[in-house]
Every structure is written in structure tokens, then in C-alpha cells.
C-alpha atoms as a PDB file:
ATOM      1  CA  UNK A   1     131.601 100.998 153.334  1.00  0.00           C
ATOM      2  CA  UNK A   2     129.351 101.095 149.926  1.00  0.00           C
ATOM      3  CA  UNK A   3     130.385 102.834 147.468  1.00  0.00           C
ATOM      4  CA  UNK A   4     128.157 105.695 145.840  1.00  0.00           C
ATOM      5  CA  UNK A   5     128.141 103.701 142.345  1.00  0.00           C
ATOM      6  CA  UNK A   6     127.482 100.276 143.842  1.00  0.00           C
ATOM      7  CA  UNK A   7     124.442 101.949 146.205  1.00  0.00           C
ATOM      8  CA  UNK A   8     123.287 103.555 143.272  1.00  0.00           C
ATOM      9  CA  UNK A   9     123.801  99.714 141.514  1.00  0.00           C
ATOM     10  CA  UNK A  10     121.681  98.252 144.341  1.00  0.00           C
ATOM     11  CA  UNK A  11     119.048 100.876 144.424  1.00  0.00           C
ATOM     12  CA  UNK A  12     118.220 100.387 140.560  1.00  0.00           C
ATOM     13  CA  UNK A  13     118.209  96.564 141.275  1.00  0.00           C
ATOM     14  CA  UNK A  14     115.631  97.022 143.686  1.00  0.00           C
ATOM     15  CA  UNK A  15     113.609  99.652 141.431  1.00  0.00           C
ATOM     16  CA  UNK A  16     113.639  96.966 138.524  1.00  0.00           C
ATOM     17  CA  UNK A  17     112.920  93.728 140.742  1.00  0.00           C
ATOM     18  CA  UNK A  18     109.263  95.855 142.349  1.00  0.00           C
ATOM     19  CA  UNK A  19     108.831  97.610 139.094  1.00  0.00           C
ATOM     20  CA  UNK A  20     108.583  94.069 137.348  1.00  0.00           C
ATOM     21  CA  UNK A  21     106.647  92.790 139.592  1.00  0.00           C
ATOM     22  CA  UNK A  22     104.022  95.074 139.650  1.00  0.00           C
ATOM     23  CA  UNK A  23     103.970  95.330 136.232  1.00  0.00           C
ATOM     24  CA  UNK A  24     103.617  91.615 135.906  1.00  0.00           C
ATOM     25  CA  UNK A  25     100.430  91.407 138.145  1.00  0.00           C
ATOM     26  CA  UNK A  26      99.249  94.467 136.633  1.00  0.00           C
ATOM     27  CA  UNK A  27      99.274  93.307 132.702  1.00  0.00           C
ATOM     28  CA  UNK A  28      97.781  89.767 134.613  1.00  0.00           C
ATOM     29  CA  UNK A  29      94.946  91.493 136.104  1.00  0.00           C
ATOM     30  CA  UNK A  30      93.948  93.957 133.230  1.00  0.00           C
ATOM     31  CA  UNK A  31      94.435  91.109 130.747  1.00  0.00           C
ATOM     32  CA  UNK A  32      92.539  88.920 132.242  1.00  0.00           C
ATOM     33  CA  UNK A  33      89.509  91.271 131.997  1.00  0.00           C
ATOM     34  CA  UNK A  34      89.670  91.524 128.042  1.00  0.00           C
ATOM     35  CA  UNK A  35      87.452  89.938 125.900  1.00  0.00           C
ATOM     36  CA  UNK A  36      89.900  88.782 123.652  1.00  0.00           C
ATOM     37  CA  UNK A  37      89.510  87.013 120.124  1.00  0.00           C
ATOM     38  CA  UNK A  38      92.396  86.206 117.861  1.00  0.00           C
ATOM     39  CA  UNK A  39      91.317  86.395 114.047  1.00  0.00           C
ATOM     40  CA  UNK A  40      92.566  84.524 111.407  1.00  0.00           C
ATOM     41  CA  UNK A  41      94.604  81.877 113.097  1.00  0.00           C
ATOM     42  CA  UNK A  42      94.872  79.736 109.926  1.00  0.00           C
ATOM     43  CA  UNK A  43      97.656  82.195 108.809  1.00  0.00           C
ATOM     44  CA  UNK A  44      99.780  80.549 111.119  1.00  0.00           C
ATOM     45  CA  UNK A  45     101.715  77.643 108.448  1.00  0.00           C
ATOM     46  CA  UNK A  46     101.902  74.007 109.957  1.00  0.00           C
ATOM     47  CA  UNK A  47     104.071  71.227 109.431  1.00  0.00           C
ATOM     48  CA  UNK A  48     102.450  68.123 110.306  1.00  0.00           C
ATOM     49  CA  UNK A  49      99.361  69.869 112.225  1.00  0.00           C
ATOM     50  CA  UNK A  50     101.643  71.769 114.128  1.00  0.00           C
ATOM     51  CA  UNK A  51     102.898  75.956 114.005  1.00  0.00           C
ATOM     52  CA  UNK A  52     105.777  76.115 112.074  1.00  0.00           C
ATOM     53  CA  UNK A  53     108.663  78.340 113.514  1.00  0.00           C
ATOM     54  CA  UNK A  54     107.874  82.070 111.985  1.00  0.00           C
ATOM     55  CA  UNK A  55     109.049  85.055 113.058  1.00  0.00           C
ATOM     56  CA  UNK A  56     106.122  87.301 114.365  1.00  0.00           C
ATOM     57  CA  UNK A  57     105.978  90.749 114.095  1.00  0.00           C
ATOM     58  CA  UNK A  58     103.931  93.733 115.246  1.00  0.00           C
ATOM     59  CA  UNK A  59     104.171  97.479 115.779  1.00  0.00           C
ATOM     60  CA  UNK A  60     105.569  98.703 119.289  1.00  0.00           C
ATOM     61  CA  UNK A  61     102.599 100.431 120.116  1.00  0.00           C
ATOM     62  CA  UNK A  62     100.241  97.731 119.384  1.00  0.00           C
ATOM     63  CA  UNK A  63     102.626  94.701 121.689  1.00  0.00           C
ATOM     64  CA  UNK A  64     100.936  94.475 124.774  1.00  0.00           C
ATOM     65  CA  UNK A  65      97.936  93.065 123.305  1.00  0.00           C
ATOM     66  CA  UNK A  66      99.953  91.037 120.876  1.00  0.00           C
ATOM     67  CA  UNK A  67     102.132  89.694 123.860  1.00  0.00           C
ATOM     68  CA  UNK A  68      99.311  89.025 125.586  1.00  0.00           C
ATOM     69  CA  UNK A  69      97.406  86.808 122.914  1.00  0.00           C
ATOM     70  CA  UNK A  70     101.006  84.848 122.465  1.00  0.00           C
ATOM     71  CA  UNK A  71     101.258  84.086 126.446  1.00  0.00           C
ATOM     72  CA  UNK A  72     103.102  80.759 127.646  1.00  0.00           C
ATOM     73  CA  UNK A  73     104.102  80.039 124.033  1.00  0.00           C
ATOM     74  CA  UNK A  74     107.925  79.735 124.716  1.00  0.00           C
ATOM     75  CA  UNK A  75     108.316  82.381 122.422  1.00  0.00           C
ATOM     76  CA  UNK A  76     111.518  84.374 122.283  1.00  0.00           C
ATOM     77  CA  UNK A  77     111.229  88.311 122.030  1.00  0.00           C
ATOM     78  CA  UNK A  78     114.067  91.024 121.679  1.00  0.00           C
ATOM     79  CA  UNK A  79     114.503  93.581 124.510  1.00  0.00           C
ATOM     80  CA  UNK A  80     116.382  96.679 123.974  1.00  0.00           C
ATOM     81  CA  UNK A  81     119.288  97.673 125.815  1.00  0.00           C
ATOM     82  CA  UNK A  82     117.971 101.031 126.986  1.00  0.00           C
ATOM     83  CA  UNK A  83     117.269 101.731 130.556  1.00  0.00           C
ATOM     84  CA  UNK A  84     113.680  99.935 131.449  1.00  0.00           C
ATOM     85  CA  UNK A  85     114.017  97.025 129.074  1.00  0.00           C
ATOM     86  CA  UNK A  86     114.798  95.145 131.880  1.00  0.00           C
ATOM     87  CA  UNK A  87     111.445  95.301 133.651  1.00  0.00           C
ATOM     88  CA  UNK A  88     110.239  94.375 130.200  1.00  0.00           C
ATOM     89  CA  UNK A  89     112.139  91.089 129.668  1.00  0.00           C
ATOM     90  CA  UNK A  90     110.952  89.813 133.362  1.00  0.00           C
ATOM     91  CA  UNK A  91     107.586  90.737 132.754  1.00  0.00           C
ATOM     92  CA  UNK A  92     107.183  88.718 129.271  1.00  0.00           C
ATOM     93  CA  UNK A  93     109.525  86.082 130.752  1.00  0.00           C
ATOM     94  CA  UNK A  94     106.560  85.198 133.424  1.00  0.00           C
ATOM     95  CA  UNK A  95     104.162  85.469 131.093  1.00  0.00           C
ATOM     96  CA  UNK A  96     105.703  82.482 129.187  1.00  0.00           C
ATOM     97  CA  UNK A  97     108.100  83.710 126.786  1.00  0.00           C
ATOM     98  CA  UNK A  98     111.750  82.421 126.745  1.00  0.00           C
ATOM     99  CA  UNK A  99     114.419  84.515 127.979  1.00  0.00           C
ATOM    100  CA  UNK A 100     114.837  87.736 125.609  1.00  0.00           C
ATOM    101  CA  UNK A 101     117.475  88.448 123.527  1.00  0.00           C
ATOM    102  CA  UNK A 102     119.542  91.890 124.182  1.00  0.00           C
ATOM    103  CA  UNK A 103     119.658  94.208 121.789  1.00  0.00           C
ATOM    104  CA  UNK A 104     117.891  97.038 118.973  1.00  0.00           C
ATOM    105  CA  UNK A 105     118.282  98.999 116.045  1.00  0.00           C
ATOM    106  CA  UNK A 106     120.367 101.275 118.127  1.00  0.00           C
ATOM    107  CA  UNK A 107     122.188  99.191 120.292  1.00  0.00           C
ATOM    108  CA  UNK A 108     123.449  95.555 120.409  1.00  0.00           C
ATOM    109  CA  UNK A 109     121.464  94.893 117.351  1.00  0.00           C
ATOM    110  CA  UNK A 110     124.057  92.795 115.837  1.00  0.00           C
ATOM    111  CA  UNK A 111     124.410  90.579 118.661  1.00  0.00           C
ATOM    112  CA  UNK A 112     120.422  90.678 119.374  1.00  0.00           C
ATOM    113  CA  UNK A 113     120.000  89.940 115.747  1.00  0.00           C
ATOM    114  CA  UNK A 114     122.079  86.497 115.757  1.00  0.00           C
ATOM    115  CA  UNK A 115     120.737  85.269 118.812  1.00  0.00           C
ATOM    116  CA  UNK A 116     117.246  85.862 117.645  1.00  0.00           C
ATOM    117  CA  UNK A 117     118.198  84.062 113.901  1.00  0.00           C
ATOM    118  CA  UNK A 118     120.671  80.948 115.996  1.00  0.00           C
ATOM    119  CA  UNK A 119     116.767  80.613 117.526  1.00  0.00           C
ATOM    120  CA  UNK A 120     114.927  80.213 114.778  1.00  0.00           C
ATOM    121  CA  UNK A 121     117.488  77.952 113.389  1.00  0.00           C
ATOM    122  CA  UNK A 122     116.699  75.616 116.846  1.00  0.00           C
ATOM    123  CA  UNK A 123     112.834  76.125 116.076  1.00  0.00           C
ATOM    124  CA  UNK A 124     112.145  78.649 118.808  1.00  0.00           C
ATOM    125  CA  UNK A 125     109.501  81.179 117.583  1.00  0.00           C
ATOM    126  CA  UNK A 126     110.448  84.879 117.574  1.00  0.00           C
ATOM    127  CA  UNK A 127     108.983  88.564 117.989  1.00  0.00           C
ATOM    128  CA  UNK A 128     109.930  91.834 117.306  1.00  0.00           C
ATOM    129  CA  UNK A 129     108.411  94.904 116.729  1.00  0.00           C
ATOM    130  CA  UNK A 130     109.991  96.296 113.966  1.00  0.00           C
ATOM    131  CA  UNK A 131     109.873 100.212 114.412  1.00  0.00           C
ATOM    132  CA  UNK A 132     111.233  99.436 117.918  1.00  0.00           C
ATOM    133  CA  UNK A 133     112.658 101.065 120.524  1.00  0.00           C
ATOM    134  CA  UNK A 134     112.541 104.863 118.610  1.00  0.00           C
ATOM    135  CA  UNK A 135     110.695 104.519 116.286  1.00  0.00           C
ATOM    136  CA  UNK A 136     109.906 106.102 113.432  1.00  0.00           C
ATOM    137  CA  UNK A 137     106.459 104.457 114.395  1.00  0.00           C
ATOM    138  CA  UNK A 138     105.470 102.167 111.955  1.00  0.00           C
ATOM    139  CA  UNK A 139     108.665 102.318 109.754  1.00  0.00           C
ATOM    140  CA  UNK A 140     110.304  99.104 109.972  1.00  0.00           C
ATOM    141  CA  UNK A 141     114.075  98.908 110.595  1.00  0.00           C
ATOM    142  CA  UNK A 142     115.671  95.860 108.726  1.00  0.00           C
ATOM    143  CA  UNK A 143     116.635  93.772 111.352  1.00  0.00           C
ATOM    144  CA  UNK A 144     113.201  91.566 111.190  1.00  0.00           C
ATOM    145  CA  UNK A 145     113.687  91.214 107.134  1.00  0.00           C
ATOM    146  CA  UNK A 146     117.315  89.773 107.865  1.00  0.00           C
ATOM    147  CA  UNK A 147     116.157  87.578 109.987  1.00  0.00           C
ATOM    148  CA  UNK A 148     113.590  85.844 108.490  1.00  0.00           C
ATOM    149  CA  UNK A 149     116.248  86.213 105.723  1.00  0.00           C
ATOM    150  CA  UNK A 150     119.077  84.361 107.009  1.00  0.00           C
ATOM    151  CA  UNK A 151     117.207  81.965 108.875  1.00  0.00           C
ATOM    152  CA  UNK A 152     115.120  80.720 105.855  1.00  0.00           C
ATOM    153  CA  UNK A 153     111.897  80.962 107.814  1.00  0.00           C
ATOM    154  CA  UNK A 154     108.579  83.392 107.210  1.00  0.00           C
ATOM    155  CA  UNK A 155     107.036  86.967 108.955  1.00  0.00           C
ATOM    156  CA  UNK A 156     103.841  86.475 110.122  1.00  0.00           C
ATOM    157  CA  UNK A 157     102.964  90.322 110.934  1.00  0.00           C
ATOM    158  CA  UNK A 158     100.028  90.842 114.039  1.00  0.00           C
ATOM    159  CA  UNK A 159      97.953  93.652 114.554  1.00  0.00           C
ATOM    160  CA  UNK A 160      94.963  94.623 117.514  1.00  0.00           C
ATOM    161  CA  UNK A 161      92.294  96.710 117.851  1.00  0.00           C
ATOM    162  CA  UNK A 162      90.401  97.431 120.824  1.00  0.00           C
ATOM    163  CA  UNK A 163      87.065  98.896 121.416  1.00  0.00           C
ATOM    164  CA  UNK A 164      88.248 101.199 123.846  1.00  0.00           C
ATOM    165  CA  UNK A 165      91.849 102.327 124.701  1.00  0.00           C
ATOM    166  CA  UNK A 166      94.451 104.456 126.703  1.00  0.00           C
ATOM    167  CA  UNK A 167      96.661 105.271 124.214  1.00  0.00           C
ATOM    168  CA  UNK A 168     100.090 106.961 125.239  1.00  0.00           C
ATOM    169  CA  UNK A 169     101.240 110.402 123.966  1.00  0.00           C
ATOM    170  CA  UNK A 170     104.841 108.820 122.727  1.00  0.00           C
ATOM    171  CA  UNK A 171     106.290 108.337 119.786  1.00  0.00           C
ATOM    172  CA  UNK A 172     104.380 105.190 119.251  1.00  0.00           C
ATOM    173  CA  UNK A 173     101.240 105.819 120.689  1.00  0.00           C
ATOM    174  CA  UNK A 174     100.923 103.361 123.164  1.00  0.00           C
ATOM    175  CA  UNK A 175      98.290 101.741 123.470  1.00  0.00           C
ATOM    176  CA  UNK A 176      96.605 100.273 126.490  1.00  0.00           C
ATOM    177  CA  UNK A 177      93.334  98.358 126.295  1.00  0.00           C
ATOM    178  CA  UNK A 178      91.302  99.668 129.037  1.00  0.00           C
ATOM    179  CA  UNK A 179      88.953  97.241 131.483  1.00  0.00           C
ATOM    180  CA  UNK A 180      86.617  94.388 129.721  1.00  0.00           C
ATOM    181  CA  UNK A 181      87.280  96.201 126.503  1.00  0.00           C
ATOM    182  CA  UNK A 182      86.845  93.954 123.480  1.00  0.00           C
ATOM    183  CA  UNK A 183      90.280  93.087 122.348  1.00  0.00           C
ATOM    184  CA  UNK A 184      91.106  91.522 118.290  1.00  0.00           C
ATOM    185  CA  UNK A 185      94.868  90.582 117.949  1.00  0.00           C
ATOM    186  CA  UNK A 186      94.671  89.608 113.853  1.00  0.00           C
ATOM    187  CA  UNK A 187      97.272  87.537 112.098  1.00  0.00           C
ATOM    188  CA  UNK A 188      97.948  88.834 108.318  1.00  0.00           C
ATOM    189  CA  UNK A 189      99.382  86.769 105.412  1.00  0.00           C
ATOM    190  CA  UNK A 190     103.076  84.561 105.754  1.00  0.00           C
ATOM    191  CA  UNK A 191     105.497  87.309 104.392  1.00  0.00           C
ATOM    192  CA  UNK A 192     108.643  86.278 102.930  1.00  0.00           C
ATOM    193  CA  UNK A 193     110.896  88.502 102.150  1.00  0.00           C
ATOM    194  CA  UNK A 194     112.709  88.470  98.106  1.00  0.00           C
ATOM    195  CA  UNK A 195     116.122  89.363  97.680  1.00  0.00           C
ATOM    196  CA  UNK A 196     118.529  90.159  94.317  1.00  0.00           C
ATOM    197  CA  UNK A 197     122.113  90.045  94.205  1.00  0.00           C
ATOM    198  CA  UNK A 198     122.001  88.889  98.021  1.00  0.00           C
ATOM    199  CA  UNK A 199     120.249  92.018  98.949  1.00  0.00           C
ATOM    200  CA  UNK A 200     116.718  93.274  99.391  1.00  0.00           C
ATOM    201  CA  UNK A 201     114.726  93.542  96.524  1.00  0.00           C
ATOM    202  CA  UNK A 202     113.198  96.942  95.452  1.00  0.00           C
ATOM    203  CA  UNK A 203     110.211  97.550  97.148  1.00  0.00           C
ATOM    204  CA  UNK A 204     110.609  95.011 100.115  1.00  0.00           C
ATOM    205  CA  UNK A 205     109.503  97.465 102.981  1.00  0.00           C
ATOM    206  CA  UNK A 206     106.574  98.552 100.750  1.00  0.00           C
ATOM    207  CA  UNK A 207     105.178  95.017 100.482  1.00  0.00           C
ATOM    208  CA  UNK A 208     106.075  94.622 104.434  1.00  0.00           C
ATOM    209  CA  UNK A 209     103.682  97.601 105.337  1.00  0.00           C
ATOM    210  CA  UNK A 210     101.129  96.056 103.307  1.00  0.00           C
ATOM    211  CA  UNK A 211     101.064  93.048 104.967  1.00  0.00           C
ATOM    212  CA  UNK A 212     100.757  94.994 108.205  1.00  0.00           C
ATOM    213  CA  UNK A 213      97.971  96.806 106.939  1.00  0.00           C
ATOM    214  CA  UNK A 214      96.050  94.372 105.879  1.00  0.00           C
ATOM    215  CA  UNK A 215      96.443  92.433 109.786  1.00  0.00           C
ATOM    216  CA  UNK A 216      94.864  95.905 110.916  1.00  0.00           C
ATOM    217  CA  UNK A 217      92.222  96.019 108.400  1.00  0.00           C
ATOM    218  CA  UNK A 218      91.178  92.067 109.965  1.00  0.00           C
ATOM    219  CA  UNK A 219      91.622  93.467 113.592  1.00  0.00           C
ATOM    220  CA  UNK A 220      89.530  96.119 112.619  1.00  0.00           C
ATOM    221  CA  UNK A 221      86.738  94.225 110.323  1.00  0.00           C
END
């Protein structure tokens, strides 16, 4: 006879497996109705001809857009540890990004953090968005400085703008580019982060939101 945790186990299983899957084909199908253009591509440092290994970064509410521009790249993204970040992970693992690492600002960070820097290291790409999973919305929690940090490698902060939106009433504000809107995902300038005495130097997370902020004024131009 089943248990009441294990058929509670089996019942979020299922949830997570349809919930992912109609997520997936739903982020297909609206995506594929954007007219997207990615500005300022140049941003991007080579080696050779071909994209370095950087560390990209945009704001939680702007990522669909962003993950959507950065499809079947192989990149590796970090998935919280709260309750739907499962349906997340499967849905940006079929649309081409490497399997996540686990963790946040809140939970499993440590662990997240390493496995996100060991890739890096290998020459995997990365993403996070830094005000992620909580928020404060648009404050960025250290973990994507200490990264590029210990891994000796650059941010390259994204940002989007679309002509017409759903945007969400959460502590990020969502948002959700609706039907054919027209879709800019931006790139802003390499950021790399200074340090003194092995820590951050003052006025690190000031310089970081101005890099963001000039990706948005691109996406925006």
C-alpha cells in the first residue's frame, strides 16, 4: 500500500513532468512568433573568431527573452532550489542549455556557485540573473561578481525590450512578450569585476548596474 508521502511524491512528479512540458511548447510557440533582433553582438569577446567563455547576466524579470535569444547554445544556467525550479531547468534544458546547476542566494548557493565557476573553468558559458529568485529586483546579490571572480573570466550583462508586453505583478515584474511583438535582447560592455585586498572594490555593484543600464538603454534605442 502507498504511503501518503510517497503518493504525494508521485503526484508532484507528475505535476512537474506536464507542467514542463507545456511550458516547453508554450515558450516554443510564443517565441517563435517574435520578431526578434539581438543588438550589439560584437560585445561578445572572441578568441580566435570564436565567443570566449563569459558569464552572462540579466535581470529575472527580463530572462525569458534573454533565454530565448541564447537557445541551443550549451549554455549552463542556475536554477533555484525552491519549489517550481524544476519545471524551469527542463524547460531551458530542451531549449538547448546544459543541465542547470542547483542552487541561489538563499539556498544551495555555495554549492550552485562552484559548479557554475568548475564550468567556466571547463569553458562552458554561464547565466544567472543576479537579483534572483527574491529579489530585491534589480539589486544584484554577489554570487555572479564571485564568479566571474574566481574563475578569471568576464560579465557580459543582457537586457530586452519589447514593443508590447504582459508583465507580471511580482516582485520582478515579469515580463512576457506578447504575440509577434518586436523583441531586442541587447548585449552591454565586458564587465570585469576589480578587487583590493582580495575583496570587492568600493563601488563594484555601482559600476555593475551601470553596465546593466546601459544594455537597456541599447534594447531600448
Amino acid at each position: 500500500m502507498t504511503s501518503p508521502e510517497a503518493a504525494k511524491a508521485i503526484r508532484n512528479a507528475r505535476k512537474v513532468r506536464w507542467a514542463a512540458r507545456v511550458g516547453y511548447w508554450a515558450v516554443r510557440v510564443l517565441g517563435a512568433t517574435w520578431r526578434m533582433e539581438v543588438r550589439h553582438e560584437e560585445a561578445w569577446p572572441l578568441d580566435e573568431g570564436r565567443r570566449r567563455t563569459v558569464v552572462l547576466a540579466c535581470w529575472h524579470g527580463e530572462m525569458l527573452a534573454c533565454i530565448w535569444s541564447q537557445r541551443n547554445c550549451g549554455i549552463m544556467a542556475l536554477a533555484s532550489e525552491h519549489g517550481d525550479a524544476e519545471i524551469v531547468a527542463r524547460i531551458i534544458q530542451r531549449l538547448g542549455f546544459a543541465a542547470p546547476a542547483r542552487g541561489s542566494s538563499t539556498r544551495g548557493g555555495l554549492r550552485g556557485l562552484m559548479t557554475l565557476v568548475q564550468a567556466l573553468r571547463d569553458g562552458i558559458t554561464v547565466a544567472f540573473t543576479p537579483d534572483g529568485p527574491r529579489g530585491p529586483a534589480r539589486v544584484a546579490q554577489p554570487g555572479v561578481l564571485l564568479a566571474a571572480l574566481r574563475s578569471g573570466t568576464v560579465i557580459l550583462p543582457m537586457a530586452m525590450h519589447a514593443s508590447s508586453a504582459w508583465q507580471a505583478k511580482s516582485w520582478d515584474r515579469f515580463t512576457v512578450p506578447k504575440p509577434f511583438a518586436k523583441v531586442c535582447v541587447a548585449f552591454g560592455e565586458p564587465f570585469t569585476p576589480r578587487v583590493e585586498d582580495d575583496r570587492l572594490a568600493a563601488g563594484e555593484h555601482e559600476r555593475f548596474a551601470a553596465a546593466f543600464a546601459e544594455a537597456s538603454e541599447r534594447a531600448r534605442a
